[in-house]
N, C-alpha and C. Protein backbone atom coordinates (compact mmCIF):
# COMPACT_ATOMS: atom_id res chain seq x y z
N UNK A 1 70.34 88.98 122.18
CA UNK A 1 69.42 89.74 123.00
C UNK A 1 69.04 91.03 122.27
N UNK A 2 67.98 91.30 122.57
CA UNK A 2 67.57 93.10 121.99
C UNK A 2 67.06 93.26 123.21
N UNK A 3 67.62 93.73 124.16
CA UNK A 3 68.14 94.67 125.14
C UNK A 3 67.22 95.55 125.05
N UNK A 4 68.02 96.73 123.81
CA UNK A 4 67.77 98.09 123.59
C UNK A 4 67.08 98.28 123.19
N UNK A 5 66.33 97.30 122.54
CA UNK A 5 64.83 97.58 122.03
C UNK A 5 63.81 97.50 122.61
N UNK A 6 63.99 96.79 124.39
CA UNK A 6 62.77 96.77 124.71
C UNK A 6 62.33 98.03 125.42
N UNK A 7 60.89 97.72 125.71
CA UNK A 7 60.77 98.98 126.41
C UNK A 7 60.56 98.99 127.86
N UNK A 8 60.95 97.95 128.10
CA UNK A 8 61.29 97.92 129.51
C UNK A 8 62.87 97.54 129.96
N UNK A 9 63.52 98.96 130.84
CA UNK A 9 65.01 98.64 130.77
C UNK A 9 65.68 97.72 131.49
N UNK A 10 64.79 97.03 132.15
CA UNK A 10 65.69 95.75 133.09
C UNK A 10 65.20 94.51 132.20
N UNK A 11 64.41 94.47 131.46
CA UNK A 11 64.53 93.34 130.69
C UNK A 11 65.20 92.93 129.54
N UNK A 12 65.47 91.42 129.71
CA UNK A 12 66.43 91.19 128.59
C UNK A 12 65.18 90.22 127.62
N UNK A 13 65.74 90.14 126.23
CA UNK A 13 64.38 89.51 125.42
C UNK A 13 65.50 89.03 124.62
N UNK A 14 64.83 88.13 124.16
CA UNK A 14 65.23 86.86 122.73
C UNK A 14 64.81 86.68 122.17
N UNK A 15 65.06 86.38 120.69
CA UNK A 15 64.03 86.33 119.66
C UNK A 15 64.57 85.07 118.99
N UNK A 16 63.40 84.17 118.63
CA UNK A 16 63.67 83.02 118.06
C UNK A 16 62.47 82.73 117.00
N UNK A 17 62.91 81.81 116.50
CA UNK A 17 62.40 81.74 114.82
C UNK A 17 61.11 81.03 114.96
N UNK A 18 60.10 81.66 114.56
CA UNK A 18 58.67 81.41 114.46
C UNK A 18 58.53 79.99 113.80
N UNK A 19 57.75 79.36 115.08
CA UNK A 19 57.24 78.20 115.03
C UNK A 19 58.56 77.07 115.71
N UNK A 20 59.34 77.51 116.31
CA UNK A 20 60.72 76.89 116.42
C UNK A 20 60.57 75.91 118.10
N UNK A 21 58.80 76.04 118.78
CA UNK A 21 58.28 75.76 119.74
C UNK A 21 59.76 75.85 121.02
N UNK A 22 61.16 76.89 121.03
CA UNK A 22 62.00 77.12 122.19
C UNK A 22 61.64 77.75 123.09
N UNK A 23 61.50 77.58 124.38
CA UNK A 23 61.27 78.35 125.17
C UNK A 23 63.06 78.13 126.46
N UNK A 24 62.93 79.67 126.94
CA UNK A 24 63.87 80.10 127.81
C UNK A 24 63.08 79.23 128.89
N UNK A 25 64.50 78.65 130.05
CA UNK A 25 63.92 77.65 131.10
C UNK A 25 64.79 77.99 131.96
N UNK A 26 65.76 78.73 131.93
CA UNK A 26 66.81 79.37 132.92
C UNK A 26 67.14 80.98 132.89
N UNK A 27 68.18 81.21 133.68
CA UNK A 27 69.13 82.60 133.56
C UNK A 27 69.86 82.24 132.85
N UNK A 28 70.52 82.99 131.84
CA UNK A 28 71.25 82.95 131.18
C UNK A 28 72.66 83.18 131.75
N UNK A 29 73.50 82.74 131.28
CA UNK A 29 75.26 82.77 131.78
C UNK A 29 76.58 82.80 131.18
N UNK A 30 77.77 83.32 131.35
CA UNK A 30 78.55 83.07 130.84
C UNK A 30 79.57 82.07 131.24
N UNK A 31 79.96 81.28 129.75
CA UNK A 31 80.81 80.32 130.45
C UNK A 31 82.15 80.42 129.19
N UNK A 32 83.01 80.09 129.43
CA UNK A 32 84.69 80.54 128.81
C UNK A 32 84.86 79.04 128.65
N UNK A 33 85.13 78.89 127.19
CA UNK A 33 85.77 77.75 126.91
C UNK A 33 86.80 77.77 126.63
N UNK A 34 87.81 76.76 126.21
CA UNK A 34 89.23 76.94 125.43
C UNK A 34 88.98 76.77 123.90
N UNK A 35 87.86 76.61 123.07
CA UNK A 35 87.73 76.32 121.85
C UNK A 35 86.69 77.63 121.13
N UNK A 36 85.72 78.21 122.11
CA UNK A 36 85.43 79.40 121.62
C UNK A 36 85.32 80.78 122.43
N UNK A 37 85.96 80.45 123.63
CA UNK A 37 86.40 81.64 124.37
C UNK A 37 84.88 81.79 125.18
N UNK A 38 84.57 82.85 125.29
CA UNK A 38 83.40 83.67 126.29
C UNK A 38 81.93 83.30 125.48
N UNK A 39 81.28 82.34 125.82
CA UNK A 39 80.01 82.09 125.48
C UNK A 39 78.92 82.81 125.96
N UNK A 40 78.21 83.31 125.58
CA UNK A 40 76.67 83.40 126.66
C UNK A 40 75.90 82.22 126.65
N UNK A 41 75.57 81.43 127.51
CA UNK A 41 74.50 80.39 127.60
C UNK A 41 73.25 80.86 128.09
N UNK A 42 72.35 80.21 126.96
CA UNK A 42 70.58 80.51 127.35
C UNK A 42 70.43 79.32 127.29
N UNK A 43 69.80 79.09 128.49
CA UNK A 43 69.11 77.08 129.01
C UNK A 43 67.67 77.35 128.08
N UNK A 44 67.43 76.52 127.17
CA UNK A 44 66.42 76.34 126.69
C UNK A 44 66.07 75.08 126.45
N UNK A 45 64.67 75.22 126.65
CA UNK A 45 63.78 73.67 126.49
C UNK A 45 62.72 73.58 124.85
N UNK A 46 62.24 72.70 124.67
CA UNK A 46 61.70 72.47 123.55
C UNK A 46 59.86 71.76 124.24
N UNK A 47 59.28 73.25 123.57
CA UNK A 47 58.25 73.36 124.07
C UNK A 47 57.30 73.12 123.16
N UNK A 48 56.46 71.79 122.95
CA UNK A 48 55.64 70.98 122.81
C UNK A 48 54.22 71.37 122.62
N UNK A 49 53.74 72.88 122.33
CA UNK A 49 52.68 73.68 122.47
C UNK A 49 51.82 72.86 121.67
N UNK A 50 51.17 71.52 121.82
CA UNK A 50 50.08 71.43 120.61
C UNK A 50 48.82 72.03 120.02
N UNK A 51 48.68 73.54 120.96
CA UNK A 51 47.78 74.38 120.50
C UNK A 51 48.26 75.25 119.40
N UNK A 52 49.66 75.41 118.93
CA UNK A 52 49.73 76.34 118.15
C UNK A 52 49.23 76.04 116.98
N UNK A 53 48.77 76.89 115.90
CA UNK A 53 48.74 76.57 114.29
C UNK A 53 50.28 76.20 113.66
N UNK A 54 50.13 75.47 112.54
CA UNK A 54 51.50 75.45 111.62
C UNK A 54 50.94 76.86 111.26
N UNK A 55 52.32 76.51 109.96
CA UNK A 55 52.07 77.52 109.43
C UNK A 55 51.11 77.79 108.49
N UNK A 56 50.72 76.60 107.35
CA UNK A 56 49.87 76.44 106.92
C UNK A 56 48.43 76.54 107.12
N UNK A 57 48.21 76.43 108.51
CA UNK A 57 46.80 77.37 109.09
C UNK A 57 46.61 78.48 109.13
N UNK A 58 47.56 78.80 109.73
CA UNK A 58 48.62 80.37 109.42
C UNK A 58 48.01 80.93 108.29
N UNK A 59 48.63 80.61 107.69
CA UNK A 59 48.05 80.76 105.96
C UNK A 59 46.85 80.50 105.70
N UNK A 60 46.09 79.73 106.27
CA UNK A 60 44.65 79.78 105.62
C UNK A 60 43.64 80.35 106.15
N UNK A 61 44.10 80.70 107.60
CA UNK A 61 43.71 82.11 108.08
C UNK A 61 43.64 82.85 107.96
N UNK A 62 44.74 83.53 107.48
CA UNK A 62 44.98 85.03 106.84
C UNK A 62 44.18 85.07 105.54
N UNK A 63 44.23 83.84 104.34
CA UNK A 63 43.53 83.92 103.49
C UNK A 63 42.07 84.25 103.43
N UNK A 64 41.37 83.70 104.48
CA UNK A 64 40.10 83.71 104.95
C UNK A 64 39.87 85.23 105.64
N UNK A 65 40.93 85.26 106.03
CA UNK A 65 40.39 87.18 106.66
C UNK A 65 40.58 87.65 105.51
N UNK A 66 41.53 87.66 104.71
CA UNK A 66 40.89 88.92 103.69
C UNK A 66 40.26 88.41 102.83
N UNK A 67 39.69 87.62 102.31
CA UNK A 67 38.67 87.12 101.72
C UNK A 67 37.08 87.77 102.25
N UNK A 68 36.78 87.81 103.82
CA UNK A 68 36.27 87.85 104.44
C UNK A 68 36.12 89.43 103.94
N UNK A 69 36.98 90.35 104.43
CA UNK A 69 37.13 91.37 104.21
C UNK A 69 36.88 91.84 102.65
N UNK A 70 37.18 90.91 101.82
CA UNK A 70 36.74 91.26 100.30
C UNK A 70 35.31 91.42 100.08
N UNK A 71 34.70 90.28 101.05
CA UNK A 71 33.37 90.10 100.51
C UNK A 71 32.26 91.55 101.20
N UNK A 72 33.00 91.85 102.43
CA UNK A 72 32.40 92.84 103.10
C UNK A 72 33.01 94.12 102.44
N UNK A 73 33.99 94.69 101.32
CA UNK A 73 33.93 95.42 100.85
C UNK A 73 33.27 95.66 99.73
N UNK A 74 32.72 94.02 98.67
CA UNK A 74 31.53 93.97 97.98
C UNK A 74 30.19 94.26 98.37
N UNK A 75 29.78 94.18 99.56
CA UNK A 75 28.15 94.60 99.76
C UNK A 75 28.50 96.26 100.52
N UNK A 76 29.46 96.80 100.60
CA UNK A 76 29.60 98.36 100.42
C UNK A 76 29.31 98.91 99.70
N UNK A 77 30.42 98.06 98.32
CA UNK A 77 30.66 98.64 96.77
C UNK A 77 28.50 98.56 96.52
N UNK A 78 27.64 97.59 96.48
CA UNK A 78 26.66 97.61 96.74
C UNK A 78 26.07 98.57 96.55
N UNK A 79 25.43 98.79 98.03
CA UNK A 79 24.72 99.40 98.64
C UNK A 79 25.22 100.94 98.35
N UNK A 80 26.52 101.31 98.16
CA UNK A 80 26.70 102.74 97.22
C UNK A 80 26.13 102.60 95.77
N UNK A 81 26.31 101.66 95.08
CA UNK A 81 25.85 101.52 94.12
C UNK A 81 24.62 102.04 94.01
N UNK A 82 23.69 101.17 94.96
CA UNK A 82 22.40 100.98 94.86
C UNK A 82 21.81 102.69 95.00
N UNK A 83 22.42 103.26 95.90
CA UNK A 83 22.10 104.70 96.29
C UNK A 83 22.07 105.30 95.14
N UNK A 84 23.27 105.56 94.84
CA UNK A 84 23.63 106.52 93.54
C UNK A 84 22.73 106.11 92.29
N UNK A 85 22.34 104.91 92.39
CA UNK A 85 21.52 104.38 90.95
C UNK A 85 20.01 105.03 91.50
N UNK A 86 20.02 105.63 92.48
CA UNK A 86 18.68 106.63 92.84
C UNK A 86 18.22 107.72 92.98
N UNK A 87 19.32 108.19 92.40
CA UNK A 87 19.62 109.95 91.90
C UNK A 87 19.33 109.85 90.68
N UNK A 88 18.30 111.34 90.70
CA UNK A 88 18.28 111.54 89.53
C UNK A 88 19.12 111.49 88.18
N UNK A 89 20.32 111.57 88.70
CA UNK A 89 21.70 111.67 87.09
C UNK A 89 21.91 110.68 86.90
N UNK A 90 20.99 109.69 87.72
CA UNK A 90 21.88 108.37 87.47
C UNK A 90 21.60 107.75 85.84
N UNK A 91 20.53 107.68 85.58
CA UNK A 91 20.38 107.64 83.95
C UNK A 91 21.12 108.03 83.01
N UNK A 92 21.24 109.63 83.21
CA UNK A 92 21.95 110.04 82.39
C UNK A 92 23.68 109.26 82.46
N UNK A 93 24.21 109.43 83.50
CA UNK A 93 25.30 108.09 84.14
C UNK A 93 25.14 107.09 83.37
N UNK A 94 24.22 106.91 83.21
CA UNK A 94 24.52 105.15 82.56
C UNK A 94 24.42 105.20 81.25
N UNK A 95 23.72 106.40 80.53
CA UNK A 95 23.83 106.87 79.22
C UNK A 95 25.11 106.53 78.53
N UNK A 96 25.87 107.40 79.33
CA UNK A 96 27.35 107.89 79.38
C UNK A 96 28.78 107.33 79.04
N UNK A 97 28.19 105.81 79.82
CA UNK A 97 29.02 104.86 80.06
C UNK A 97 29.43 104.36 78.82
N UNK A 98 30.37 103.81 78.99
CA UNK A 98 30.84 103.03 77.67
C UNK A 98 30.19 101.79 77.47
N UNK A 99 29.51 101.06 78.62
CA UNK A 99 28.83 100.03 78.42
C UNK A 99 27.64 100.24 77.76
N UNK A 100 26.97 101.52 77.51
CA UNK A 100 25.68 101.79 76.96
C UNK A 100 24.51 101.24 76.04
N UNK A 101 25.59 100.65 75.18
CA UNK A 101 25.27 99.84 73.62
C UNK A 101 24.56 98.86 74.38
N UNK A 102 24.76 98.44 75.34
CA UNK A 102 24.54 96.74 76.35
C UNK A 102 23.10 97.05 76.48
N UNK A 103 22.33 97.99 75.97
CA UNK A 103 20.94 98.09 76.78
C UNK A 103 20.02 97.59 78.24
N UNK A 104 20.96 97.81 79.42
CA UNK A 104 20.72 97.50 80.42
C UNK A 104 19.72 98.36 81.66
N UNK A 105 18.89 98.07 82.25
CA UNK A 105 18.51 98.87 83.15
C UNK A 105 19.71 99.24 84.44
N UNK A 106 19.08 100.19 85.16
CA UNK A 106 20.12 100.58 86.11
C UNK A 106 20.33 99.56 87.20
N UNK A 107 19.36 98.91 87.29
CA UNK A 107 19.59 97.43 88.39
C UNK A 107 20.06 96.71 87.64
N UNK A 108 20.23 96.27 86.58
CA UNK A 108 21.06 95.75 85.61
C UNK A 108 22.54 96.23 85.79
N UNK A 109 22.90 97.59 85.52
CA UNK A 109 24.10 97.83 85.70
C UNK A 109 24.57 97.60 86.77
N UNK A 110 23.70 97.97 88.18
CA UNK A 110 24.68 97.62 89.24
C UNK A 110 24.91 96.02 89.50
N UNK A 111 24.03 95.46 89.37
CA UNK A 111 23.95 93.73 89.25
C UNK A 111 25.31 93.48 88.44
N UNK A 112 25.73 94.02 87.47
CA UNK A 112 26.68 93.55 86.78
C UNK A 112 28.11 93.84 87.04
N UNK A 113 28.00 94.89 87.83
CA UNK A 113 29.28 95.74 88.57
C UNK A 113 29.57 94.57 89.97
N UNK A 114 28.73 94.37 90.38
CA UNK A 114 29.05 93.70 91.70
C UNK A 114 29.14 92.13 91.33
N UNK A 115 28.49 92.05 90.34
CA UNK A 115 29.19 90.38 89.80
C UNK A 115 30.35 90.44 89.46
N UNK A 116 31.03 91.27 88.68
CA UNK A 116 32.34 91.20 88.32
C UNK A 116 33.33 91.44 89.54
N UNK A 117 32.56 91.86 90.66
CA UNK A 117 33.25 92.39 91.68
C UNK A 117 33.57 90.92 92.55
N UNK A 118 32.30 90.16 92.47
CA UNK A 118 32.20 88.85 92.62
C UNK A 118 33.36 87.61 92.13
N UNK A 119 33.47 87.91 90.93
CA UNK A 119 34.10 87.13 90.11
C UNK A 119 35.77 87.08 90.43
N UNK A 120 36.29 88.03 90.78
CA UNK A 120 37.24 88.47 91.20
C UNK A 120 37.74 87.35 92.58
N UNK A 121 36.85 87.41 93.36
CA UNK A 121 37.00 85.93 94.69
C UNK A 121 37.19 84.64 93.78
């Protein structure tokens, strides 16, 4: 039980191992054996949820959110791009760069920043 951890003080809570489909189906009790002395018994049933995900969905969920999240931090990276390549310094900026030799325009450079940003997925 973690008791003390909850935050409600008349409740008692159990924690069981993810994906383990147990559910509590009684009060719990004590019963005294002669082979291991003072037991606590929790009546539990085996609960059949066929809505849950494995885990493996699990997983390809999570993969897909931050993926998701990657791609929406690429059309940020973007659209700052795109700004800053509309300031005046921005030339001189790209002068600057170590990529310079590459003779690229500035839509060029950002095109090439966000492909690599691309490439990365």
């Amino acid at each position: 039980s973690v008791k003390e951890f909850s935050q409600y003080e008349d409740e008692d809570e159990y924690l069981y191992a993810p994906f383990s489909f147990v559910q509590m189906i009684g009060v719990p009790y004590v019963e005294v054996t002669d082979e291991c002395g003072v037991i606590r018994m929790i009546p539990v049933k085996i609960n059949t949820n066929l809505k849950t995900r494995t885990l493996e969905e699990q997983l390809e969920m999570k993969k897909e959110m931050h993926v998701t999240a990657f791609r929406h931090h690429i059309d940020d990276i973007e659209v700052e791009l795109n700004k800053r390549s509309s300031t005046p310094s921005a030339a001189d900026r790209l002068l600057s760069d170590k990529s310079a030799g590459e003779n690229h325009t500035l839509e060029g450079f950002v095109a090439r920043i966000v492909e690599q940003c691309k490439d990365v997925l």
